[in-house]
C-alpha atoms as a PDB file:
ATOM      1  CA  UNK A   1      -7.294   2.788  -6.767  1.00  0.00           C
ATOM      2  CA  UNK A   2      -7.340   4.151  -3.226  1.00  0.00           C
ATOM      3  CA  UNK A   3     -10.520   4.588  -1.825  1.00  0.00           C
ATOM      4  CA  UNK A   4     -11.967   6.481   1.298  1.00  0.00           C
ATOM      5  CA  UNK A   5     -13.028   4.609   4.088  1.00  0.00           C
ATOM      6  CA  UNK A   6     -15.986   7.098   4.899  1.00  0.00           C
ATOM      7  CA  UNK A   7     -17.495   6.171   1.440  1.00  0.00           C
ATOM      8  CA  UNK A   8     -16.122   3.484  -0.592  1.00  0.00           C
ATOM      9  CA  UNK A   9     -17.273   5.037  -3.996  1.00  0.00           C
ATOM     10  CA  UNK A  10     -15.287   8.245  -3.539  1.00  0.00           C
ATOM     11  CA  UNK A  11     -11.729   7.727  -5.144  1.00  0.00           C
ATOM     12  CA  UNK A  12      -8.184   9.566  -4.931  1.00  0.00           C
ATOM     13  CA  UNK A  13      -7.942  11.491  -8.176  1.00  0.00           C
ATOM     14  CA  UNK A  14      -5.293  13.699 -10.003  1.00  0.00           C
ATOM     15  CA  UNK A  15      -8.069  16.380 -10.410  1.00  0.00           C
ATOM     16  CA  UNK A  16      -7.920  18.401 -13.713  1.00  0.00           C
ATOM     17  CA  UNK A  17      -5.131  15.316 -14.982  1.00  0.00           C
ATOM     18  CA  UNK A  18      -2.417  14.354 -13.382  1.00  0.00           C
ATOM     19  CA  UNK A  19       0.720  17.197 -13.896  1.00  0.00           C
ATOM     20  CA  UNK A  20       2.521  19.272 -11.820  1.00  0.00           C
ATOM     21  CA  UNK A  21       1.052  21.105  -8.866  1.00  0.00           C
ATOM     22  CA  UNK A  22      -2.285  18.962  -9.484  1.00  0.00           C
ATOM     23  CA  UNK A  23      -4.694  18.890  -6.673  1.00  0.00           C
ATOM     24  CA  UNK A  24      -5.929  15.755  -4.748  1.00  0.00           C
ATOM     25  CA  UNK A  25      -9.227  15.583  -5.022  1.00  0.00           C
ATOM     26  CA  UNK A  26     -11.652  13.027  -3.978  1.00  0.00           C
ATOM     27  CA  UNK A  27     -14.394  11.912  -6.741  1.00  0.00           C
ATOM     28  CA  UNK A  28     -17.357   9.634  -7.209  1.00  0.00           C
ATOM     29  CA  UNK A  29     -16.465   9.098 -11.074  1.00  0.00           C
ATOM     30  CA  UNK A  30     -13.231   7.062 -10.837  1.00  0.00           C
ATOM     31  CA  UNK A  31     -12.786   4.163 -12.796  1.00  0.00           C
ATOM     32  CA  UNK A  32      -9.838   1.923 -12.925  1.00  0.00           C
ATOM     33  CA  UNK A  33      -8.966   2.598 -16.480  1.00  0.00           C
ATOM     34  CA  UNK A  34      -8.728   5.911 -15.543  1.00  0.00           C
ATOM     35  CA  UNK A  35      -4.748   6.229 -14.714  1.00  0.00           C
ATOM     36  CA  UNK A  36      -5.909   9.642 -12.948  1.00  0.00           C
ATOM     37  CA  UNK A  37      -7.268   7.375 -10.025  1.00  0.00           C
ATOM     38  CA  UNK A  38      -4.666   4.901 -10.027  1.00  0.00           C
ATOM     39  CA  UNK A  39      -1.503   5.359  -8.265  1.00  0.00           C
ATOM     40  CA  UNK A  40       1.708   2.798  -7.568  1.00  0.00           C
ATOM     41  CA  UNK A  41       3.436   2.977  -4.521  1.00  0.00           C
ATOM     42  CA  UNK A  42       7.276   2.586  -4.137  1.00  0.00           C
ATOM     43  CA  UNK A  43      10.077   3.057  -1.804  1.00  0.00           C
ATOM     44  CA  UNK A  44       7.171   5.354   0.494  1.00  0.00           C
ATOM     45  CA  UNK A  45       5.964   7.821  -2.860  1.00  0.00           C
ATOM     46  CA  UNK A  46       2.502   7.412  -3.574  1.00  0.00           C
ATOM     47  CA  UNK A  47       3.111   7.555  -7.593  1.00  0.00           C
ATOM     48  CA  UNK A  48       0.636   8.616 -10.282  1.00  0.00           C
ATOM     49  CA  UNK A  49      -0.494   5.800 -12.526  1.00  0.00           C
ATOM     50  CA  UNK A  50      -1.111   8.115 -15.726  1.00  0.00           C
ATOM     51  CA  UNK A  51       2.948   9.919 -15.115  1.00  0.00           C
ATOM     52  CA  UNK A  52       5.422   8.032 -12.390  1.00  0.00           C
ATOM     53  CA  UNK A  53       7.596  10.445 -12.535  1.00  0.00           C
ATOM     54  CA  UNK A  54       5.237  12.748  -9.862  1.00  0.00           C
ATOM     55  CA  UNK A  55       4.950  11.821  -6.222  1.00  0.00           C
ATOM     56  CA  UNK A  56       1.931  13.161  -3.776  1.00  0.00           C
ATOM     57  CA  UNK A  57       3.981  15.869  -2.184  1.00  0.00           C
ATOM     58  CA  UNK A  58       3.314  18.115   1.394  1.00  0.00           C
ATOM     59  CA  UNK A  59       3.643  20.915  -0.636  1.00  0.00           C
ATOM     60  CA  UNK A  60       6.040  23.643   0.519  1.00  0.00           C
ATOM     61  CA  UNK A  61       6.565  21.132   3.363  1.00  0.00           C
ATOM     62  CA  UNK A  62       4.267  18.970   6.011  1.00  0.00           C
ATOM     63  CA  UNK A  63       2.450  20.932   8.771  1.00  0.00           C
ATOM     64  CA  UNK A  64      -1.505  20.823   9.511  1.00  0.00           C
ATOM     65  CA  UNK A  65      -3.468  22.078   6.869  1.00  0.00           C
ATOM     66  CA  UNK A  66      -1.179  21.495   4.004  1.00  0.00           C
ATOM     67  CA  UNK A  67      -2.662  20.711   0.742  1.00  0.00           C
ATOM     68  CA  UNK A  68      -1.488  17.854  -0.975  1.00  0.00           C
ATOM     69  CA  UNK A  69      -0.161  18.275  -4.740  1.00  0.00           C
ATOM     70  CA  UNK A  70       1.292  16.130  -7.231  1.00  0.00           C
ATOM     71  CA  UNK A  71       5.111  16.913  -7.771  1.00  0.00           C
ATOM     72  CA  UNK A  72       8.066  16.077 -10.685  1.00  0.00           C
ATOM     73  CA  UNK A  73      10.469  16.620  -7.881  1.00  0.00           C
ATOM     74  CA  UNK A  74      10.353  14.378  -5.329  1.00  0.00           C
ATOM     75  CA  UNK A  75      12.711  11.241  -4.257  1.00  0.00           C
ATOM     76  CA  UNK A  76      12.488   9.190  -1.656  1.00  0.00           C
ATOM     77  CA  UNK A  77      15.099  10.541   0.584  1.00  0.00           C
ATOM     78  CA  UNK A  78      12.972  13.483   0.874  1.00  0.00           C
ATOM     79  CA  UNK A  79      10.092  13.098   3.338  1.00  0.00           C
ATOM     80  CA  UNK A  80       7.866  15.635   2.123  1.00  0.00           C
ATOM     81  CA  UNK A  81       6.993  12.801  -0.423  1.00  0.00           C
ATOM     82  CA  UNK A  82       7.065   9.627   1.230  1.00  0.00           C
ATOM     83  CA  UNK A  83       4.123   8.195   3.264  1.00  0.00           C
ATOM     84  CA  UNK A  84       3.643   5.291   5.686  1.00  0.00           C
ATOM     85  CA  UNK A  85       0.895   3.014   5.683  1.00  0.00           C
ATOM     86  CA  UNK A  86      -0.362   2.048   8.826  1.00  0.00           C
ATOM     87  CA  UNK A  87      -3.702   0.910  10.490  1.00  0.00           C
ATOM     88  CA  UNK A  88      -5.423   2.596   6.802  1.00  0.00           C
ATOM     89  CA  UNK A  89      -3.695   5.799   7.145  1.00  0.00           C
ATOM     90  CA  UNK A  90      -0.889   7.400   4.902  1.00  0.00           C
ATOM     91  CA  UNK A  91       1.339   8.981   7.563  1.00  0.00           C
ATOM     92  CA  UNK A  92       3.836  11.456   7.016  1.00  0.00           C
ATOM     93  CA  UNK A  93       7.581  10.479   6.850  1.00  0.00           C
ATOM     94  CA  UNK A  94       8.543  14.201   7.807  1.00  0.00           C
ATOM     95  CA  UNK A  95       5.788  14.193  10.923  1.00  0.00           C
ATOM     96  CA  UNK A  96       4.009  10.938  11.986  1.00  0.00           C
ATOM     97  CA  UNK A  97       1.664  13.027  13.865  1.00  0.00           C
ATOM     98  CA  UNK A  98       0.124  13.641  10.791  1.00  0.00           C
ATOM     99  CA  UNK A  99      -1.765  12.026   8.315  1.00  0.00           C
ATOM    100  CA  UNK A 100      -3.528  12.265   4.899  1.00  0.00           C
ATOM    101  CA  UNK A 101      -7.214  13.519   5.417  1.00  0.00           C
ATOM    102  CA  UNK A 102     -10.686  13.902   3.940  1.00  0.00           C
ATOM    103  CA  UNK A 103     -10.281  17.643   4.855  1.00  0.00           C
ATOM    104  CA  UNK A 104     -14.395  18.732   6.484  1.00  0.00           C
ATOM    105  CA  UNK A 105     -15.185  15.311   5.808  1.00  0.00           C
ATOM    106  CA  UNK A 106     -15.694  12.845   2.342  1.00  0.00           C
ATOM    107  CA  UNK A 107     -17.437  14.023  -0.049  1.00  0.00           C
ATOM    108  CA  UNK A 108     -17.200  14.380  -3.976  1.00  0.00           C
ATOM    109  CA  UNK A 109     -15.150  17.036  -4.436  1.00  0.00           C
ATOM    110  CA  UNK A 110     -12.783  17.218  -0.775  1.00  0.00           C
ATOM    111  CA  UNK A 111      -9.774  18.359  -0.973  1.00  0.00           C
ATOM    112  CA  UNK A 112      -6.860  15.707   0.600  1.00  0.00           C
ATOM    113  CA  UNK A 113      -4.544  18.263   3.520  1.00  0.00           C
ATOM    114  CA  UNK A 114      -2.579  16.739   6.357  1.00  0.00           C
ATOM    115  CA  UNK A 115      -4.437  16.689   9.674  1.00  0.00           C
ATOM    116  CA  UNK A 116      -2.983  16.287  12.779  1.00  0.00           C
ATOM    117  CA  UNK A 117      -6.207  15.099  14.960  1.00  0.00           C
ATOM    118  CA  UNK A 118      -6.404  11.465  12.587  1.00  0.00           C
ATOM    119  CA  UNK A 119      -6.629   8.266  14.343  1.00  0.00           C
ATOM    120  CA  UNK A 120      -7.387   4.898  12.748  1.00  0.00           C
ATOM    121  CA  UNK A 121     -11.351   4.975  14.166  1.00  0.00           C
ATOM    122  CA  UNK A 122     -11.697   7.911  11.761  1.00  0.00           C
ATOM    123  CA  UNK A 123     -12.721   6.752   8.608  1.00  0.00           C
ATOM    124  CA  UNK A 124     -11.984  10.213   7.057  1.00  0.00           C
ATOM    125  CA  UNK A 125      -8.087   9.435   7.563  1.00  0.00           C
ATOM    126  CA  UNK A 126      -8.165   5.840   6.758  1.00  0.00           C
ATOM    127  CA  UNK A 127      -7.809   4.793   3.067  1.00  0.00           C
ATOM    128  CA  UNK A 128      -8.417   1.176   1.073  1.00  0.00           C
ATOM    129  CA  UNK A 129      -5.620   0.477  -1.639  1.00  0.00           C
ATOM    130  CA  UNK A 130      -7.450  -1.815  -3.802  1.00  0.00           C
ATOM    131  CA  UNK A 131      -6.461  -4.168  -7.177  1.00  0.00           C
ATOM    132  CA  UNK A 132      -2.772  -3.952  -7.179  1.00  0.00           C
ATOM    133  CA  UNK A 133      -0.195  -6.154  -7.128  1.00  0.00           C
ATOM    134  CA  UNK A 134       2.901  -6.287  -4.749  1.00  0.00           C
ATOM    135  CA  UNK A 135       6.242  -6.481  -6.990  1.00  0.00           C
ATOM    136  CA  UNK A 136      10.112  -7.517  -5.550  1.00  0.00           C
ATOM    137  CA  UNK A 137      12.177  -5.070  -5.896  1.00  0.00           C
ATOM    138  CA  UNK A 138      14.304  -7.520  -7.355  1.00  0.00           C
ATOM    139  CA  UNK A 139      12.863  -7.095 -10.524  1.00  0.00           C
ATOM    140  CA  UNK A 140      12.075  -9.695 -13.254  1.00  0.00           C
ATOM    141  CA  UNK A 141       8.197  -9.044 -13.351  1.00  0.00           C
ATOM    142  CA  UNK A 142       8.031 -11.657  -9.935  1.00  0.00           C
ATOM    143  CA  UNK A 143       4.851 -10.895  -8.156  1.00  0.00           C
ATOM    144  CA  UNK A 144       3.474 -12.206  -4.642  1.00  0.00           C
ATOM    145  CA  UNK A 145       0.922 -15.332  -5.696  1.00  0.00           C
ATOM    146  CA  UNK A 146      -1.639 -17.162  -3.654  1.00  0.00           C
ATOM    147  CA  UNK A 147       0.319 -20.191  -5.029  1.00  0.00           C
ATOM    148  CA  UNK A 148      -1.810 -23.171  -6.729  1.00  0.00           C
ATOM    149  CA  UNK A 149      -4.708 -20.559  -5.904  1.00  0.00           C
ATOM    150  CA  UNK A 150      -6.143 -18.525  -2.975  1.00  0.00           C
ATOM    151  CA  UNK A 151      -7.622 -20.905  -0.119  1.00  0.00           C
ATOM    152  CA  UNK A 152      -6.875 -21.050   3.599  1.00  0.00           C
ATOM    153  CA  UNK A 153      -3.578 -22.168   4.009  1.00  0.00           C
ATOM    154  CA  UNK A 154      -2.307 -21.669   0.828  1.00  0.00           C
ATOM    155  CA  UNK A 155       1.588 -20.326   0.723  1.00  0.00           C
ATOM    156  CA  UNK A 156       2.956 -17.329  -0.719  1.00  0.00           C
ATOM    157  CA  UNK A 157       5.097 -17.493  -3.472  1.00  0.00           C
ATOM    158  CA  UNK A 158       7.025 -15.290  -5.934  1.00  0.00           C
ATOM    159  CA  UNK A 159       5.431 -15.849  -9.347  1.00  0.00           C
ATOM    160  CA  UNK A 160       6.586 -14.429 -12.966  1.00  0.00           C
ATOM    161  CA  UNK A 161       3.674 -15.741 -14.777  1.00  0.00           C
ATOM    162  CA  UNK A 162       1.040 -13.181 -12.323  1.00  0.00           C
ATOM    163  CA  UNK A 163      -0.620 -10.843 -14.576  1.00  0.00           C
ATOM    164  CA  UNK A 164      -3.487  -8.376 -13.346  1.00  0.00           C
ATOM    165  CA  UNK A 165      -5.989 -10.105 -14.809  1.00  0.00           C
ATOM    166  CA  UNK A 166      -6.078 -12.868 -11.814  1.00  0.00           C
ATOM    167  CA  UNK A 167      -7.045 -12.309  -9.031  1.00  0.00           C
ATOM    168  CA  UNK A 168      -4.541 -14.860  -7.151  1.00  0.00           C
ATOM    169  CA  UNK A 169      -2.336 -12.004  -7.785  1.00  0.00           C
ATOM    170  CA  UNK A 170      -3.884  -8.916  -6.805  1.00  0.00           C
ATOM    171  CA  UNK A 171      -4.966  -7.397  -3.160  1.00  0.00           C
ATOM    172  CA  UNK A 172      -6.598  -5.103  -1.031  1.00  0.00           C
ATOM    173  CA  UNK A 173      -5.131  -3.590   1.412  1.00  0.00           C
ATOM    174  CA  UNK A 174      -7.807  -2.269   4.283  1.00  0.00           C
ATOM    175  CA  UNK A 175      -7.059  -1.595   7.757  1.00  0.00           C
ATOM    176  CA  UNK A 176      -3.767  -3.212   8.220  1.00  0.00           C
ATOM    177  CA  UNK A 177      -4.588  -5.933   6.088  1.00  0.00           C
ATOM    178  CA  UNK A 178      -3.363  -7.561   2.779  1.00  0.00           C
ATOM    179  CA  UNK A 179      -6.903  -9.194   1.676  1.00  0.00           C
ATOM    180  CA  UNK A 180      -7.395 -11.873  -1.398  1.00  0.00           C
ATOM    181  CA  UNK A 181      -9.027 -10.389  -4.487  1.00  0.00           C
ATOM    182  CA  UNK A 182     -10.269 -13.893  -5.108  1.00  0.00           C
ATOM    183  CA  UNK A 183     -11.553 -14.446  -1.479  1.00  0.00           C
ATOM    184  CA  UNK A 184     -12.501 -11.335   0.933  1.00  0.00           C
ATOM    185  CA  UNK A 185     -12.344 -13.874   3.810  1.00  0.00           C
ATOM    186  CA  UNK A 186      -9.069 -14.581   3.312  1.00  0.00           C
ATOM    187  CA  UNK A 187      -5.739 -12.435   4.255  1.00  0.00           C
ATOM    188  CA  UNK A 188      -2.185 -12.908   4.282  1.00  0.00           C
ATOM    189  CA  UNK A 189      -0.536 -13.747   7.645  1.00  0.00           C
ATOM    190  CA  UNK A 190       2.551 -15.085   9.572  1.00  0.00           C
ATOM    191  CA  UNK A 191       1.609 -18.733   9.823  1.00  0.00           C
ATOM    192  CA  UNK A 192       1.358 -20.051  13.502  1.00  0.00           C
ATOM    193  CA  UNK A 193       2.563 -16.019  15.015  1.00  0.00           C
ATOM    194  CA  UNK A 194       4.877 -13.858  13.788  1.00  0.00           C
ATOM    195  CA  UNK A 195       8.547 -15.079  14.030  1.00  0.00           C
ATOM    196  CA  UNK A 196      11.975 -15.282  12.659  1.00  0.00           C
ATOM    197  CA  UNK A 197      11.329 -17.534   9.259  1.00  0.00           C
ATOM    198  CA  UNK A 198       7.794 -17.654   9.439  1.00  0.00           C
ATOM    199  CA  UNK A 199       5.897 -18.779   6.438  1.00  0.00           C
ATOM    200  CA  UNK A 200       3.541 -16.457   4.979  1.00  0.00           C
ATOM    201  CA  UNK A 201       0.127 -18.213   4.133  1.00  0.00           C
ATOM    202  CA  UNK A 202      -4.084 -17.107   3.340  1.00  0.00           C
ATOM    203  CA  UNK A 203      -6.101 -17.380   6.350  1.00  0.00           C
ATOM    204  CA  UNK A 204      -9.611 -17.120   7.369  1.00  0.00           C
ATOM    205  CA  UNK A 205      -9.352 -15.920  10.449  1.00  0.00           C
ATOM    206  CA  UNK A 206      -7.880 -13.084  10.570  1.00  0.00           C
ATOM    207  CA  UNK A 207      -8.791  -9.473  11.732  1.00  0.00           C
ATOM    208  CA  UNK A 208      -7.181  -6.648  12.207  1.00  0.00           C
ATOM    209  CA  UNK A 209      -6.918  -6.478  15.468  1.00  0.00           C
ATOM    210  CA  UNK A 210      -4.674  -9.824  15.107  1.00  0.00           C
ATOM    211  CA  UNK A 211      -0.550  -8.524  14.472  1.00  0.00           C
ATOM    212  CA  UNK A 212      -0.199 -11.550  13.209  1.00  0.00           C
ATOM    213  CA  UNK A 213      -2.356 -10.501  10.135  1.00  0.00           C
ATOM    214  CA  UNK A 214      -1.582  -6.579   9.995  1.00  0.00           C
ATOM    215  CA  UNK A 215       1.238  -5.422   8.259  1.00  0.00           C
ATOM    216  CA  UNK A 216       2.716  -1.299   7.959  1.00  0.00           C
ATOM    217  CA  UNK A 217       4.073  -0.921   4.409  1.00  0.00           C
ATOM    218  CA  UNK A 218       7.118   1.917   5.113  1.00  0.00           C
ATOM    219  CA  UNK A 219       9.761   2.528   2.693  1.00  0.00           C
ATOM    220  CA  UNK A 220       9.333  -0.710   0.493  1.00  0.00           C
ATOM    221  CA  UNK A 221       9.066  -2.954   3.192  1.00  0.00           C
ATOM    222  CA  UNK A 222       6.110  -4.751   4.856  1.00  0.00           C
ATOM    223  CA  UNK A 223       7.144  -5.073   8.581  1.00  0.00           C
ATOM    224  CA  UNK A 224       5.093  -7.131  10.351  1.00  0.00           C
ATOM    225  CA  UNK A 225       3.096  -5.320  13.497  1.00  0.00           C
ATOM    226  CA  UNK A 226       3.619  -8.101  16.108  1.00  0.00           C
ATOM    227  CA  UNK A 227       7.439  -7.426  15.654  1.00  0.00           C
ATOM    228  CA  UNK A 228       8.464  -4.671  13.763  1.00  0.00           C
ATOM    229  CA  UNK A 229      11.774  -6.017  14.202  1.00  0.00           C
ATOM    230  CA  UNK A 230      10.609  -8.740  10.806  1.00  0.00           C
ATOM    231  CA  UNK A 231       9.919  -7.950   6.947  1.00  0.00           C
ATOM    232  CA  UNK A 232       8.486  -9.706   4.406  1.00  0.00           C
ATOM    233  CA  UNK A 233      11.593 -11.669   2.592  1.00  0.00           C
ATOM    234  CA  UNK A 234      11.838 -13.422  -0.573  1.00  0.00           C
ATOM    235  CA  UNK A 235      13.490 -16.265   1.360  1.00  0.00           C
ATOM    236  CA  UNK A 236      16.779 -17.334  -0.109  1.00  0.00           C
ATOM    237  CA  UNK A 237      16.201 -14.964  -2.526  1.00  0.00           C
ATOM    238  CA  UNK A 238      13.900 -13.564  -5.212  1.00  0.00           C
ATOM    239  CA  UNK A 239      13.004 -15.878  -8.654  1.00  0.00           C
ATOM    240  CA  UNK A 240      10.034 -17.720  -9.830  1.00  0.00           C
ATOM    241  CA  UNK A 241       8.649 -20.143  -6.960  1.00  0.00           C
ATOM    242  CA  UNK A 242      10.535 -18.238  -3.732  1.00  0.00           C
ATOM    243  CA  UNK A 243       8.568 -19.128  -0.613  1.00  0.00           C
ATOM    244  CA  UNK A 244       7.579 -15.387   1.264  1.00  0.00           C
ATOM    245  CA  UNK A 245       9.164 -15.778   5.277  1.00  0.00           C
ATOM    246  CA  UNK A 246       9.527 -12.834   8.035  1.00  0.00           C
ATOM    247  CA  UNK A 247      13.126 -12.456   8.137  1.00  0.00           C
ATOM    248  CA  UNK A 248      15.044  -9.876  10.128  1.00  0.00           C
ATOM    249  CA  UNK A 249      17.361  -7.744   9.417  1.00  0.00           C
ATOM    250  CA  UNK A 250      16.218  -7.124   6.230  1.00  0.00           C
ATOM    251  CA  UNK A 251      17.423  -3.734   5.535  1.00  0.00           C
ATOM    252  CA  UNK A 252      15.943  -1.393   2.797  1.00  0.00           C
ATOM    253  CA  UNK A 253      19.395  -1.819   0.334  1.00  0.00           C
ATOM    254  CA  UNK A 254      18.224  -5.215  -0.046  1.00  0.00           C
ATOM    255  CA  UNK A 255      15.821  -5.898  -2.833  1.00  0.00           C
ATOM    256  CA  UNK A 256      14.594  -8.867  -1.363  1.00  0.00           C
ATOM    257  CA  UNK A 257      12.960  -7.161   1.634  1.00  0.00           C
ATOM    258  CA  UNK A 258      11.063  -3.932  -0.593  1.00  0.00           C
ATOM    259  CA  UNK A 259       8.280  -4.031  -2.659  1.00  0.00           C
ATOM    260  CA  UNK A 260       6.073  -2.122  -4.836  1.00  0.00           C
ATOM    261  CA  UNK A 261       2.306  -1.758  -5.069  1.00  0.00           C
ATOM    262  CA  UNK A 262       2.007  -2.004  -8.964  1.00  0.00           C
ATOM    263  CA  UNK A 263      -1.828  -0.695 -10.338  1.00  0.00           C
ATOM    264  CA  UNK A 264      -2.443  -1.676 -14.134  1.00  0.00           C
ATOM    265  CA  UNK A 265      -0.787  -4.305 -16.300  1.00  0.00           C
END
């Protein structure tokens, strides 16, 4: 579920049910078997959980004020309907100067528009993704695992055997960073600074206003924000056991580079 920053018990919701031209509503009611409140995010669409096949859209295009809306149409190549996440905001492919907002302020019941005043210290713009897990695009059901089990310094590996249930598989993502469902204190980052090969590992210490610990998901990738220039890899490429590196290039074409936030089993 994505959750607003302002009040962590209001949730993104499909009000009314998730079809076409449904509103985005924020609601105090969400639960996670719910697939109204869940949503998957893929190649930059923010997906329903309860029908994939619709996409939170700028309806009728991005500009301030736009409501957002759930729509069948939408691909990735349009950016209308894709969505960067950085620093807890969903900004817009077609205008980074705006972003997804609380529109008035959170409350049960807001309305989501685009907003072109948002800035990370507003926590009416920023957004926590919580209880997913992060897929390759390579496919084969791999998921990224605290490997052997979430403690500080434990590596990041590809894992087929991952299912929702544990929590060495699932994350939160909040303000920048990818956090452990089995330990809050812990969050992924480029072991020893951000560089070319760079093993990705749990660590205590980090906060978000450490690069080496903050990530922007964009298009399928997660690019680190000490060097934009480096993605998160399936080193050597993706099967069961893979060690996670930065690696760069690591262009979008390459399933080894994208992944997908997956909500549910």
């Amino acid at each position: 579920m994505i959750f607003s920053d302002r009040n962590g018990r209001l949730a993104l919701n499909a009000w009314g049910g998730a079809r076409q031209g449904a509103v985005l509503m924020l609601v105090d009611s969400c639960t996670p078997n719910n697939p109204d409140c869940t949503w998957i995010y893929k190649d930059g669409m923010i997906l329903s959980g309860r029908d994939p096949s619709l996409a939170i859209n700028a309806w009728n295009g991005a500009r301030a004020n736009t409501v957002l809306l759930l729509n069948n149409e939408c691909r990735p190549n349009n950016p209308d309907c894709t969505w960067t996440y950085k620093n807890g905001m969903f900004v817009s492919d077609r205008d980074p100067s705006l972003a997804i907002n609380a529109y008035g302020g959170a409350v049960s019941g807001t309305i989501l528009r685009l907003d072109g005043s948002c800035n990370p210290n507003n926590p009416d713009c920023t957004w926590t993704y919580k209880g997913f897990r992060l897929a390759s695009n390579r496919g084969n059901n791999l998921f990224i695992n605290a490997y052997g089990g979430a403690r500080h310094g434990t590596e990041e590996k590809l894992n087929s055997n991952c299912p929702a249930s544990n929590p060495d598989c699932t994350w939160t993502y909040t303000r920048g960073m990818l956090v452990s469902d089995t330990d809050p204190t812990l969050a992924l980052n480029a072991w020893d600074g951000a560089r070319q090969e760079a093993t990705l590992k749990l660590h205590r210490e980090c906060r978000p206003d450490n690069p080496d610990c903050t990530w922007t998901a964009s298009r399928g990738a997660l690019i680190s924000d000490r060097n934009p220039n480096l993605k998160i890899n399936a080193y050597g490429g993706a099967r069961n056991g893979t060690t996670l590196k930065l690696y760069g290039p690591c262009p979008l074409n390459n399933p080894d580079c994208t992944w997908t936030f997956v909500s549910g089993p």
